[in-house]
PDB file of N, CA and C in Angstrom:
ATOM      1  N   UNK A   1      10.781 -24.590 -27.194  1.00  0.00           N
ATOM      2  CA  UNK A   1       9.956 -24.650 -26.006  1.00  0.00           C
ATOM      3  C   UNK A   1       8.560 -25.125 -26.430  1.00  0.00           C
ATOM      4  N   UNK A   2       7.963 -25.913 -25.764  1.00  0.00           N
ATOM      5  CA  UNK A   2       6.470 -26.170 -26.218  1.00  0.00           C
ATOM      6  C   UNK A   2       5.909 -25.806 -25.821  1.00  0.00           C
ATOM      7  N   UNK A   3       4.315 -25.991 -25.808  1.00  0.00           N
ATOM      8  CA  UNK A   3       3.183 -25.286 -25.469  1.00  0.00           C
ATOM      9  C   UNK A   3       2.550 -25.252 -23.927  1.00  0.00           C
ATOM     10  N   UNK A   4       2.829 -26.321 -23.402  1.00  0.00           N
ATOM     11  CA  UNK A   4       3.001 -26.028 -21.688  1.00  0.00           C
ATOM     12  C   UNK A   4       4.081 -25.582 -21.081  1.00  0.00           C
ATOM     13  N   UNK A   5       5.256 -25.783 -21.723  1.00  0.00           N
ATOM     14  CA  UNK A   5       6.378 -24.392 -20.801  1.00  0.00           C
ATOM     15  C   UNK A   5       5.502 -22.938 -21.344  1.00  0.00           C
ATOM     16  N   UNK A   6       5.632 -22.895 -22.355  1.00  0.00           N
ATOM     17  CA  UNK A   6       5.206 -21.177 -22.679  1.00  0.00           C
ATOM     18  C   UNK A   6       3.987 -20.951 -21.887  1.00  0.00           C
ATOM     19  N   UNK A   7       3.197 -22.076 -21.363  1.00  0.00           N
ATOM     20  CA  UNK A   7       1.823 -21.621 -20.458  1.00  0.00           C
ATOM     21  C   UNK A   7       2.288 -20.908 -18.808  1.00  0.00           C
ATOM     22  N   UNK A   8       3.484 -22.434 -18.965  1.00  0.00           N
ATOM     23  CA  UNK A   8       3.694 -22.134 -17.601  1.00  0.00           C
ATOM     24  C   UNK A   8       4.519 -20.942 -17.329  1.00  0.00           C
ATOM     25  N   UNK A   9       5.630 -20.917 -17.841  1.00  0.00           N
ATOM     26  CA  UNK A   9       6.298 -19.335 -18.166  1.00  0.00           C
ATOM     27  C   UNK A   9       5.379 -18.140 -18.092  1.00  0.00           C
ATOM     28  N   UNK A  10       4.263 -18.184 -18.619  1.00  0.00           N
ATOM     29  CA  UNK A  10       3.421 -16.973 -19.259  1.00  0.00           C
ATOM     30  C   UNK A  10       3.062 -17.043 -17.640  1.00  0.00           C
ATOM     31  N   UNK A  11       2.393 -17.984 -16.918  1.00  0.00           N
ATOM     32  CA  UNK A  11       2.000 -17.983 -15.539  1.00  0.00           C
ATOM     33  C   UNK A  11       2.864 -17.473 -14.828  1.00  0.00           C
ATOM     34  N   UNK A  12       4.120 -17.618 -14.133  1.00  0.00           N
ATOM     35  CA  UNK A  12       4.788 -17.418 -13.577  1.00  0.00           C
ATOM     36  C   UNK A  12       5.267 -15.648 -13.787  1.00  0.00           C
ATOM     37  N   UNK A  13       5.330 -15.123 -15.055  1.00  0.00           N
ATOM     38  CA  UNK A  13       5.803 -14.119 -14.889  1.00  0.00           C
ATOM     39  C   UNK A  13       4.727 -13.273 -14.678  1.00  0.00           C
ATOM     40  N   UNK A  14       3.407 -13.643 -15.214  1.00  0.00           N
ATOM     41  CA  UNK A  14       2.038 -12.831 -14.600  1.00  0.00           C
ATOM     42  C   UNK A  14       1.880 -12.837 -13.289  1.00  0.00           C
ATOM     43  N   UNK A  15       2.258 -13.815 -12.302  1.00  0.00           N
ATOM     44  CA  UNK A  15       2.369 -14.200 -10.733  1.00  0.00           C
ATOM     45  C   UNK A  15       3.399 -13.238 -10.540  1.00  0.00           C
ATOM     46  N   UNK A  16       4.717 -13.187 -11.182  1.00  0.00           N
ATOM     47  CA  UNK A  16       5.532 -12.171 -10.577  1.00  0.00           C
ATOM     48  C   UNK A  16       5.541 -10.765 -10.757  1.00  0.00           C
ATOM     49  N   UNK A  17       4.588 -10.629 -11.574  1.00  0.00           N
ATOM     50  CA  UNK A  17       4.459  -8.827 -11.996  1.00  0.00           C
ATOM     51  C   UNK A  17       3.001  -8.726 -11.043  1.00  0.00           C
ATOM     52  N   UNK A  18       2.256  -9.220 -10.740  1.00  0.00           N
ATOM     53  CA  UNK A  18       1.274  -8.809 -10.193  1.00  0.00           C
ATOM     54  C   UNK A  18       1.596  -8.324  -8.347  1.00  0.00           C
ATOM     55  N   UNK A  19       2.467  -9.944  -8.250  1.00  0.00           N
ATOM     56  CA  UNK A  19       3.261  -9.391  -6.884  1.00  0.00           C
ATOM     57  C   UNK A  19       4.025  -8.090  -6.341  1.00  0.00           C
ATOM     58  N   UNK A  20       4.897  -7.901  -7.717  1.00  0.00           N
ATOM     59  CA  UNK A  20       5.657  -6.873  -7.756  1.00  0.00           C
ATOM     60  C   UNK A  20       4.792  -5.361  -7.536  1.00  0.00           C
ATOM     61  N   UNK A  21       3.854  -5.295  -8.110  1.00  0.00           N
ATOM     62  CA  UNK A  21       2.629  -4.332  -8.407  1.00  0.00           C
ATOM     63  C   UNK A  21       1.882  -4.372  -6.875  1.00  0.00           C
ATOM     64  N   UNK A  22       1.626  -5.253  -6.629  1.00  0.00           N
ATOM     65  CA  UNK A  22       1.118  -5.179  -5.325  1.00  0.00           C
ATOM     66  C   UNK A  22       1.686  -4.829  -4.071  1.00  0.00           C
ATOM     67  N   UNK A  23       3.194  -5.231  -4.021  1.00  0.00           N
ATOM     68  CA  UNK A  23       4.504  -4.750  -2.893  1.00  0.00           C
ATOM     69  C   UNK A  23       4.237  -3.196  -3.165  1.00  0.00           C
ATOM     70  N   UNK A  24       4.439  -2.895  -4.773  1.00  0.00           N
ATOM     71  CA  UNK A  24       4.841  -1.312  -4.754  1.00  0.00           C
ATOM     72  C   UNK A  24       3.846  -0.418  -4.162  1.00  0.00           C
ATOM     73  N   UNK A  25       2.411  -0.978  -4.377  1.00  0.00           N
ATOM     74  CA  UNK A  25       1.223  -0.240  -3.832  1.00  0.00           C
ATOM     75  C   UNK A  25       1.360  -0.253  -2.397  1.00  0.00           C
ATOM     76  N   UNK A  26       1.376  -1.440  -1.729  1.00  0.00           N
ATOM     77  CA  UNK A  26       1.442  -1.289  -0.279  1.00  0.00           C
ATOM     78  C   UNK A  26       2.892  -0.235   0.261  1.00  0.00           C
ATOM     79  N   UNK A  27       4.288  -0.256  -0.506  1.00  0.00           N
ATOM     80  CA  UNK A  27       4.917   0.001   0.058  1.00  0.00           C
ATOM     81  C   UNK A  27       4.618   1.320  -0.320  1.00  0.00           C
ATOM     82  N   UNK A  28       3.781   2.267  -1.010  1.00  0.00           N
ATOM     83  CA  UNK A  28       4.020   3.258  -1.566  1.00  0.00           C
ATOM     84  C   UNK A  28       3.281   4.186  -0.438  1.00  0.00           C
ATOM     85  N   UNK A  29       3.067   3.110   0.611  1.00  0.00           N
ATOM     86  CA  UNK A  29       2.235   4.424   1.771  1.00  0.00           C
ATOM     87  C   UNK A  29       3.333   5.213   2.239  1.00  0.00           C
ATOM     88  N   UNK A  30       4.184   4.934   2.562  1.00  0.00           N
ATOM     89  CA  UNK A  30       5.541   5.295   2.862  1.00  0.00           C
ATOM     90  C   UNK A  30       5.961   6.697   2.225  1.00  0.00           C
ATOM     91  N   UNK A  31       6.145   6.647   1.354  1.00  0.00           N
ATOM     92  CA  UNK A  31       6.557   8.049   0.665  1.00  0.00           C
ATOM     93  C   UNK A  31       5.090   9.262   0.643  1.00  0.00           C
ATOM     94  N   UNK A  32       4.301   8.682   0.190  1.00  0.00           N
ATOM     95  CA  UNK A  32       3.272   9.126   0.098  1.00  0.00           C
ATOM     96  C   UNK A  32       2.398   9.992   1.424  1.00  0.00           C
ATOM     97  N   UNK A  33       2.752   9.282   2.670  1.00  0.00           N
ATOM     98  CA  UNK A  33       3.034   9.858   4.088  1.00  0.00           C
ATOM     99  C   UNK A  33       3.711  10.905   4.339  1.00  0.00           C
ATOM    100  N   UNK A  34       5.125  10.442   3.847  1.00  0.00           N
ATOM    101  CA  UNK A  34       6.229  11.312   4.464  1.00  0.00           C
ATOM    102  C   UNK A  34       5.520  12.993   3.635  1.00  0.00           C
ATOM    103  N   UNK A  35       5.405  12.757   2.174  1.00  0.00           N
ATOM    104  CA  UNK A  35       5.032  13.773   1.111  1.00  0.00           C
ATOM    105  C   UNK A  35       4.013  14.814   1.677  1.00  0.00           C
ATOM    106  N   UNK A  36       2.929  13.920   1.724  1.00  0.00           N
ATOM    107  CA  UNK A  36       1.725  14.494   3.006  1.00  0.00           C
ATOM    108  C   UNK A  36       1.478  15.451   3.854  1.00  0.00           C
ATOM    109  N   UNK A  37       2.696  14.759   5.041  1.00  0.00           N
ATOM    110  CA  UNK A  37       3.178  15.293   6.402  1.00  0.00           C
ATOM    111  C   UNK A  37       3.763  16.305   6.378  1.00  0.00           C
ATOM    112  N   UNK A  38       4.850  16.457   5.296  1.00  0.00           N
ATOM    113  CA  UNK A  38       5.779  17.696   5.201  1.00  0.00           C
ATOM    114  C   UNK A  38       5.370  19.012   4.256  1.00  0.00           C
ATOM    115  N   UNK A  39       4.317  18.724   3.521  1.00  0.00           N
ATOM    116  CA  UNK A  39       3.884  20.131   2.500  1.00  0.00           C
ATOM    117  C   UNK A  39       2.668  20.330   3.217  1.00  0.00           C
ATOM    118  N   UNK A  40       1.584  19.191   4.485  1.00  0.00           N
ATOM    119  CA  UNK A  40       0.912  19.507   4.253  1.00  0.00           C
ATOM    120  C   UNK A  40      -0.870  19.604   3.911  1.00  0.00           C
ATOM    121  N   UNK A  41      -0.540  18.775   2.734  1.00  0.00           N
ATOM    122  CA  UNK A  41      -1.461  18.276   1.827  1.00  0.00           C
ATOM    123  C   UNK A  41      -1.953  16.699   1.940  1.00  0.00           C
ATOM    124  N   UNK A  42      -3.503  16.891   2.410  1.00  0.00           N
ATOM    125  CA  UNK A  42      -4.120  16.084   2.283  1.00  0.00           C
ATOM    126  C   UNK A  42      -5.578  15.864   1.547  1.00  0.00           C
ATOM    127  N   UNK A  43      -5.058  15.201   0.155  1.00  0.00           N
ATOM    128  CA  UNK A  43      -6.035  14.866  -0.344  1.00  0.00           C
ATOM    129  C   UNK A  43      -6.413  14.272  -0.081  1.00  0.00           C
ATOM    130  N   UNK A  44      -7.889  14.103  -0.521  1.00  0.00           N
ATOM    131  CA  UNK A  44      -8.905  13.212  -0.108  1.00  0.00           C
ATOM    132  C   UNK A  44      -9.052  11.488  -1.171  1.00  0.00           C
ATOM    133  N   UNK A  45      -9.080  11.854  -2.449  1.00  0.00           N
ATOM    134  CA  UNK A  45      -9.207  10.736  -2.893  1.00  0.00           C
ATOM    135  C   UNK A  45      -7.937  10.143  -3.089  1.00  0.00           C
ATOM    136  N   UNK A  46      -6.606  10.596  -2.481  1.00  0.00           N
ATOM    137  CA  UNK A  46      -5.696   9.769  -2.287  1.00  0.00           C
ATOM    138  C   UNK A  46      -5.918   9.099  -1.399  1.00  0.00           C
ATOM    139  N   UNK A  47      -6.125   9.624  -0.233  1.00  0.00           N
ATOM    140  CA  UNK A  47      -6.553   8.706   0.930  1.00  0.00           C
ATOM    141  C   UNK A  47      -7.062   8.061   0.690  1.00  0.00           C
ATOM    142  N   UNK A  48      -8.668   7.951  -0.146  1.00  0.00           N
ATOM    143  CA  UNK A  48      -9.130   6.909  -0.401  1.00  0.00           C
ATOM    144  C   UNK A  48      -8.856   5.330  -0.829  1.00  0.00           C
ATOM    145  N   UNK A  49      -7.406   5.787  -1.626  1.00  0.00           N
ATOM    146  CA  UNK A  49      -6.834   4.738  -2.315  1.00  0.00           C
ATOM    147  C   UNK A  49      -5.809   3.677  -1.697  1.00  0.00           C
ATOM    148  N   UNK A  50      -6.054   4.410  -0.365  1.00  0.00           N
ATOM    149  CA  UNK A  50      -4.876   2.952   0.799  1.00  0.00           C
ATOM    150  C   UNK A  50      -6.288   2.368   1.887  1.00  0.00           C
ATOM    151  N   UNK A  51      -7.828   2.501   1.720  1.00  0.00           N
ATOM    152  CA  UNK A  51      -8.355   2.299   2.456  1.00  0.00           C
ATOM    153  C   UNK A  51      -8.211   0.657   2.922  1.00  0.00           C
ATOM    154  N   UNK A  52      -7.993  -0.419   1.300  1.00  0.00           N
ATOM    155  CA  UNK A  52      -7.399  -1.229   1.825  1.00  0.00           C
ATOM    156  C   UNK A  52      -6.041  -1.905   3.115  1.00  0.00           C
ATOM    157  N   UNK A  53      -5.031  -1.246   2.781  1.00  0.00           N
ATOM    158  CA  UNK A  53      -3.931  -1.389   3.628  1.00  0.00           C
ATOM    159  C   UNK A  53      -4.435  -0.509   5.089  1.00  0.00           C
ATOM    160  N   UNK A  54      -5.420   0.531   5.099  1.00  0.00           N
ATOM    161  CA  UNK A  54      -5.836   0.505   6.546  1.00  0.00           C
ATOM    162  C   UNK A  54      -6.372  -0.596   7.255  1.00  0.00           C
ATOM    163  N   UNK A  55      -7.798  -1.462   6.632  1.00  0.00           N
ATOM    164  CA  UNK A  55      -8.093  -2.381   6.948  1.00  0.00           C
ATOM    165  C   UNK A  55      -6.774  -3.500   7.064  1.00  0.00           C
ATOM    166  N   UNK A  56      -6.245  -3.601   6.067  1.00  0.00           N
ATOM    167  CA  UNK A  56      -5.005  -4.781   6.337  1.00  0.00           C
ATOM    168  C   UNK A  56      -4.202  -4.675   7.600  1.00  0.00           C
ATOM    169  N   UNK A  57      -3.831  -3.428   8.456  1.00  0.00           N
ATOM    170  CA  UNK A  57      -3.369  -2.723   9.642  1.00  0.00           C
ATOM    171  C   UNK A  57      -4.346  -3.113  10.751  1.00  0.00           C
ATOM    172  N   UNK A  58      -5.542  -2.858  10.650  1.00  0.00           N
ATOM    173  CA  UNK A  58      -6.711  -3.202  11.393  1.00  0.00           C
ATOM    174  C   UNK A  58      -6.897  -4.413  11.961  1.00  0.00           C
ATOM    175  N   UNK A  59      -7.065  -5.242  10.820  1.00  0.00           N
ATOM    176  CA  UNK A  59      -7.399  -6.901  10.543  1.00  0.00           C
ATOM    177  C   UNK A  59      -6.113  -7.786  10.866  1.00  0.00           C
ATOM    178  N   UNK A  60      -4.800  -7.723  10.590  1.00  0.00           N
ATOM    179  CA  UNK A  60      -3.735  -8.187  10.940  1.00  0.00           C
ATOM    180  C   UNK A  60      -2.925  -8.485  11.471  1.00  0.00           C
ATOM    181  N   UNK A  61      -2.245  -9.154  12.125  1.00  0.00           N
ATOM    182  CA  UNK A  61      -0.706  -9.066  12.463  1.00  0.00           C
ATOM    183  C   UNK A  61       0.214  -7.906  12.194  1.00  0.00           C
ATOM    184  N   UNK A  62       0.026  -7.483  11.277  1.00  0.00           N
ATOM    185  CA  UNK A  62       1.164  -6.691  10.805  1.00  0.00           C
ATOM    186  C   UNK A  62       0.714  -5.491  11.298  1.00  0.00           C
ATOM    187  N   UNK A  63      -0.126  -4.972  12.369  1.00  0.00           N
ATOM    188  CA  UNK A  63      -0.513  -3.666  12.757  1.00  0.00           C
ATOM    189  C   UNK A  63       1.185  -3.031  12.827  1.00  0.00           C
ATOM    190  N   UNK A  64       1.746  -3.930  13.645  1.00  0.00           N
ATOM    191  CA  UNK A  64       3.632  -2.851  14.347  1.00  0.00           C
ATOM    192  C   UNK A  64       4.354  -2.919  13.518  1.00  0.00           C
ATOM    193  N   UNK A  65       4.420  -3.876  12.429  1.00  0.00           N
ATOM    194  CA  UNK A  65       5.075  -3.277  11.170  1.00  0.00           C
ATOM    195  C   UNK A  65       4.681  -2.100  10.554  1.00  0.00           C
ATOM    196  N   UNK A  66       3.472  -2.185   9.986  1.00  0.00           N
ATOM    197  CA  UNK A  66       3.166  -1.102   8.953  1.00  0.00           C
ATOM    198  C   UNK A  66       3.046   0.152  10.153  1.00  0.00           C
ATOM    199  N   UNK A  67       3.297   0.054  10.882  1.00  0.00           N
ATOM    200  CA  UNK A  67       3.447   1.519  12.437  1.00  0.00           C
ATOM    201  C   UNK A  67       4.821   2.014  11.759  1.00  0.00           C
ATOM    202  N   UNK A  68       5.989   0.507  11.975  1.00  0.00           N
ATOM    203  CA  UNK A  68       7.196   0.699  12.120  1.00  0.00           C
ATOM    204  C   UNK A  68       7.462   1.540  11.042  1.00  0.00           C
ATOM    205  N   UNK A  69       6.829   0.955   9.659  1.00  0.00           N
ATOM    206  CA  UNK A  69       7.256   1.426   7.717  1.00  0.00           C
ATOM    207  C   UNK A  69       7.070   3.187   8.428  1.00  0.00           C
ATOM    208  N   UNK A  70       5.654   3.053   8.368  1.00  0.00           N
ATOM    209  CA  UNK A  70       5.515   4.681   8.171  1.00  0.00           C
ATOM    210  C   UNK A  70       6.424   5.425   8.961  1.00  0.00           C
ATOM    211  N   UNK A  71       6.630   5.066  10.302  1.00  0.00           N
ATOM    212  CA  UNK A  71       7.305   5.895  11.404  1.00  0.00           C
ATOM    213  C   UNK A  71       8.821   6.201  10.561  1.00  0.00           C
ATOM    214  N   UNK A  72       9.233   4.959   9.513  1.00  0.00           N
ATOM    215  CA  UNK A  72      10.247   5.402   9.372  1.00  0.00           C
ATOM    216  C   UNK A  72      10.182   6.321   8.261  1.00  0.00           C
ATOM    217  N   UNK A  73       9.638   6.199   7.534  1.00  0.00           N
ATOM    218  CA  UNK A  73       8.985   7.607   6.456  1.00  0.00           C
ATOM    219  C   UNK A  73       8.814   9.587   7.270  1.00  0.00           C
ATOM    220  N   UNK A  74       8.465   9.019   8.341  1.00  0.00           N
ATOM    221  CA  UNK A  74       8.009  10.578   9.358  1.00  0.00           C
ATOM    222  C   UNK A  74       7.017  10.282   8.728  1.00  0.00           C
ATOM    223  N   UNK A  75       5.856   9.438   8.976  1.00  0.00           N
ATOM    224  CA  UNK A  75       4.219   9.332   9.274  1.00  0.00           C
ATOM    225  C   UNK A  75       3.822   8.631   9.806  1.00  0.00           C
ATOM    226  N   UNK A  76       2.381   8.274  10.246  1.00  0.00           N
ATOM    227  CA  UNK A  76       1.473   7.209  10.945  1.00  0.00           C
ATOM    228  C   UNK A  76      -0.101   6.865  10.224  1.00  0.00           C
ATOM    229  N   UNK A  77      -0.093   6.357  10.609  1.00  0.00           N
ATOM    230  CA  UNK A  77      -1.433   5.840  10.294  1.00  0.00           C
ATOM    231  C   UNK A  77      -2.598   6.711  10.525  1.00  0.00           C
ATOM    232  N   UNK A  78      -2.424   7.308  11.901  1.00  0.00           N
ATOM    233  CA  UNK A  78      -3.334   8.417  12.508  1.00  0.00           C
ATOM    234  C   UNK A  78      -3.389   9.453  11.451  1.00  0.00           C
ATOM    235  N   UNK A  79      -2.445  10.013  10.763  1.00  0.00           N
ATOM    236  CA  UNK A  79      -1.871  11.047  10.161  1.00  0.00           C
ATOM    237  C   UNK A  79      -2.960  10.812   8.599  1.00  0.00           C
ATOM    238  N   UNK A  80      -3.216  10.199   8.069  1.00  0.00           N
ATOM    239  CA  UNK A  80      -3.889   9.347   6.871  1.00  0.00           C
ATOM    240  C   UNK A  80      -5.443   9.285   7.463  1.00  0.00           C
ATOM    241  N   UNK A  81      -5.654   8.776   8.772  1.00  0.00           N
ATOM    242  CA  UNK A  81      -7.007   8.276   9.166  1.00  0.00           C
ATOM    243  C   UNK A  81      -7.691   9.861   9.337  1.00  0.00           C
ATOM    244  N   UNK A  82      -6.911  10.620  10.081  1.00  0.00           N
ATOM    245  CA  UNK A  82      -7.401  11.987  10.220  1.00  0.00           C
ATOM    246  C   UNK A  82      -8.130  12.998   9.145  1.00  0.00           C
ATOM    247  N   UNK A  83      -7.637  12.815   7.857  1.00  0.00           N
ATOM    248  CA  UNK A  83      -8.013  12.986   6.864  1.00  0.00           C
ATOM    249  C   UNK A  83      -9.144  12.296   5.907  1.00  0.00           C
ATOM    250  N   UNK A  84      -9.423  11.294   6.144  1.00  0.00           N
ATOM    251  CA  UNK A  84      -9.839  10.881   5.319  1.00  0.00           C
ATOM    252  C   UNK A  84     -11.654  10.584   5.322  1.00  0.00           C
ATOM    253  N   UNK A  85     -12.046  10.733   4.544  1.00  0.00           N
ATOM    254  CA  UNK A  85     -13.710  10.737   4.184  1.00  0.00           C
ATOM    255  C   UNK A  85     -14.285   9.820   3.778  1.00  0.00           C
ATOM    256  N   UNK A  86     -14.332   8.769   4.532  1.00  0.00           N
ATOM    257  CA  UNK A  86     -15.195   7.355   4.327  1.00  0.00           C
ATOM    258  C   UNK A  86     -16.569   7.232   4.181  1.00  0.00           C
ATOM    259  N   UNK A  87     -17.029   6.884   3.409  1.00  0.00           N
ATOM    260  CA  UNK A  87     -18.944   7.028   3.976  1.00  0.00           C
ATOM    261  C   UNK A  87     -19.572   5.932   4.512  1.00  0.00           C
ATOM    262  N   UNK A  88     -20.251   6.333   5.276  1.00  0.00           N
ATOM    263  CA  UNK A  88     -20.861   5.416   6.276  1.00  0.00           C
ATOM    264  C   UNK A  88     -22.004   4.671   6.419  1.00  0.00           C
TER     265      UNK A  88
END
């Protein structure tokens, strides 16, 4: 292999692990909801850590999807926003 496949290779699988990493974060509101909802427990600087994907809900198209994800978890968005300590 020469030295521009191995670049381009090296590219491509950094493009696909970063993607991958990024699906798991967004999709990880999901469990992380359901977990929440049912013990309870709402931390605070967890919340902090989806403030992006609230805005992405906000700002988007995808508001009735990411409704749909959580609803199917047993959570909402409300459920996350209620909790959480933004500063202003």
């Amino acid at each position: 292999m020469n030295r521009e496949m191995k670049s381009k290779s090296s590219f491509v699988a950094a493009f696909w692990t970063f993607l991958a990493l990024f699906m798991f974060y967004v999709l990880s509101i999901g469990p992380v909801g359901m977990f929440s909802t049912r013990h309870g427990s709402r931390p605070a600087p967890l919340m902090q850590i989806y403030v992006p994907v609230f805005w992405f809900h906000d700002n988007t198209i995808f508001r009735k999807p990411i409704d749909a994800y959580l609803r199917l978890w047993g959570s909402d968005i409300y459920f996350f926003r209620s909790h959480q300590t933004l500063p202003e």
